[in-house]
Protein backbone atom coordinates (compact mmCIF):
# COMPACT_ATOMS: atom_id res chain seq x y z
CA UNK A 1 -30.50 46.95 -75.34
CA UNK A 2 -29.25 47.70 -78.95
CA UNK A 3 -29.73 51.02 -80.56
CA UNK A 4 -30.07 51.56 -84.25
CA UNK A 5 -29.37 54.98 -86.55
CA UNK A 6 -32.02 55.19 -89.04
CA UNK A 7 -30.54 58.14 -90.35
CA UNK A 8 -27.17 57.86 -91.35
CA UNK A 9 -25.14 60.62 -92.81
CA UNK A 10 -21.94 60.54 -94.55
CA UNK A 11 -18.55 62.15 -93.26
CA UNK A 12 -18.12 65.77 -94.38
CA UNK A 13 -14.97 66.13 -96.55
CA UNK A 14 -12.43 68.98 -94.76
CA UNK A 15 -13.99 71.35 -98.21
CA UNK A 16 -17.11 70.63 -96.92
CA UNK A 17 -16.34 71.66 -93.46
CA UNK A 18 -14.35 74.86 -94.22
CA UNK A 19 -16.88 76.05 -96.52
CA UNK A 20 -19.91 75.93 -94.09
CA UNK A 21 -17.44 77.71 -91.58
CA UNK A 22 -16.97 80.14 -93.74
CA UNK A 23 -20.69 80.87 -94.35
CA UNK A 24 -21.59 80.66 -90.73
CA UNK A 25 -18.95 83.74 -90.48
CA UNK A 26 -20.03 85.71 -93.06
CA UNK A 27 -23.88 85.02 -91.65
CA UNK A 28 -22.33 86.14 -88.30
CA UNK A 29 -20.39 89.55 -89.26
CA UNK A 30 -23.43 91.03 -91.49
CA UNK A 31 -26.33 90.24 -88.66
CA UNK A 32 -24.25 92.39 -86.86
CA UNK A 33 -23.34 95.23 -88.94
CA UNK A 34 -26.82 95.26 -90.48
CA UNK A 35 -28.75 93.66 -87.82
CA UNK A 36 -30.21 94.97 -84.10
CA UNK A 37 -26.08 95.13 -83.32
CA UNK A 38 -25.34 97.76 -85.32
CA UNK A 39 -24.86 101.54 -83.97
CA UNK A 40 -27.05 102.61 -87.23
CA UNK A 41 -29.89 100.80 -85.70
CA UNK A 42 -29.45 102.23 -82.25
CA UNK A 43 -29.09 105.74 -83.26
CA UNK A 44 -32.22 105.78 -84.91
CA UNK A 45 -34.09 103.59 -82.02
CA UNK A 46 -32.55 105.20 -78.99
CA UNK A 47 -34.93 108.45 -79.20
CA UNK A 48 -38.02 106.49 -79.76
CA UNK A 49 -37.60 103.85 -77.08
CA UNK A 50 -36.44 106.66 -74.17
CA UNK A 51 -39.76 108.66 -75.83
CA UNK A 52 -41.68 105.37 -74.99
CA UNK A 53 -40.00 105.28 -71.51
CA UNK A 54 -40.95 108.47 -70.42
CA UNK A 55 -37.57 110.11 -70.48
CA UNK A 56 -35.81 112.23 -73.20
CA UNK A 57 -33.78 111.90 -76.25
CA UNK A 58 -30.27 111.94 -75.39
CA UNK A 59 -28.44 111.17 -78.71
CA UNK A 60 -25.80 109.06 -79.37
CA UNK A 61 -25.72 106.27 -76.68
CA UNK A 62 -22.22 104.83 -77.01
CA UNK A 63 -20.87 108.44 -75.80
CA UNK A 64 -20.34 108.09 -72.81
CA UNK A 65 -18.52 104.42 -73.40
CA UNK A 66 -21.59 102.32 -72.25
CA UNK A 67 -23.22 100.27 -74.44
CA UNK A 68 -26.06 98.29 -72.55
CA UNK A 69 -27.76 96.92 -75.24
CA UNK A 70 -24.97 94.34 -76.58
């Protein structure tokens, strides 16, 4: 059995490499500080989803040192 790669790519220089680490990162840090992560976004949710529920507003959710939605 031989196998062949069609589809060869060349060798990343070290540049190469620390610049899409870099990006990857940065991509990381701002989905969470402006993405679903973010305490922003749960402040605003967290009375709409427990008025979904059934239940009632309760405010801030990281209060009480739980966060169950991370």
């Amino acid at each position: 059995m031989t196998v062949e790669a069609t589809h060869k790519t060349e060798p990343k220089s070290s540049q190469e490499e620390l610049v899409n680490d870099l990006l990857t990162i940065v991509t990381v840090f701002s989905a969470r500080s402006y993405g679903k992560r973010s305490p922003e976004f749960w402040q605003k949710t967290k009375p709409l989803i427990d008025e979904m529920e059934g239940g009632e507003a309760h405010g801030n959710d990281g209060e009480n040192g739980e966060d169950r939605h991370s």
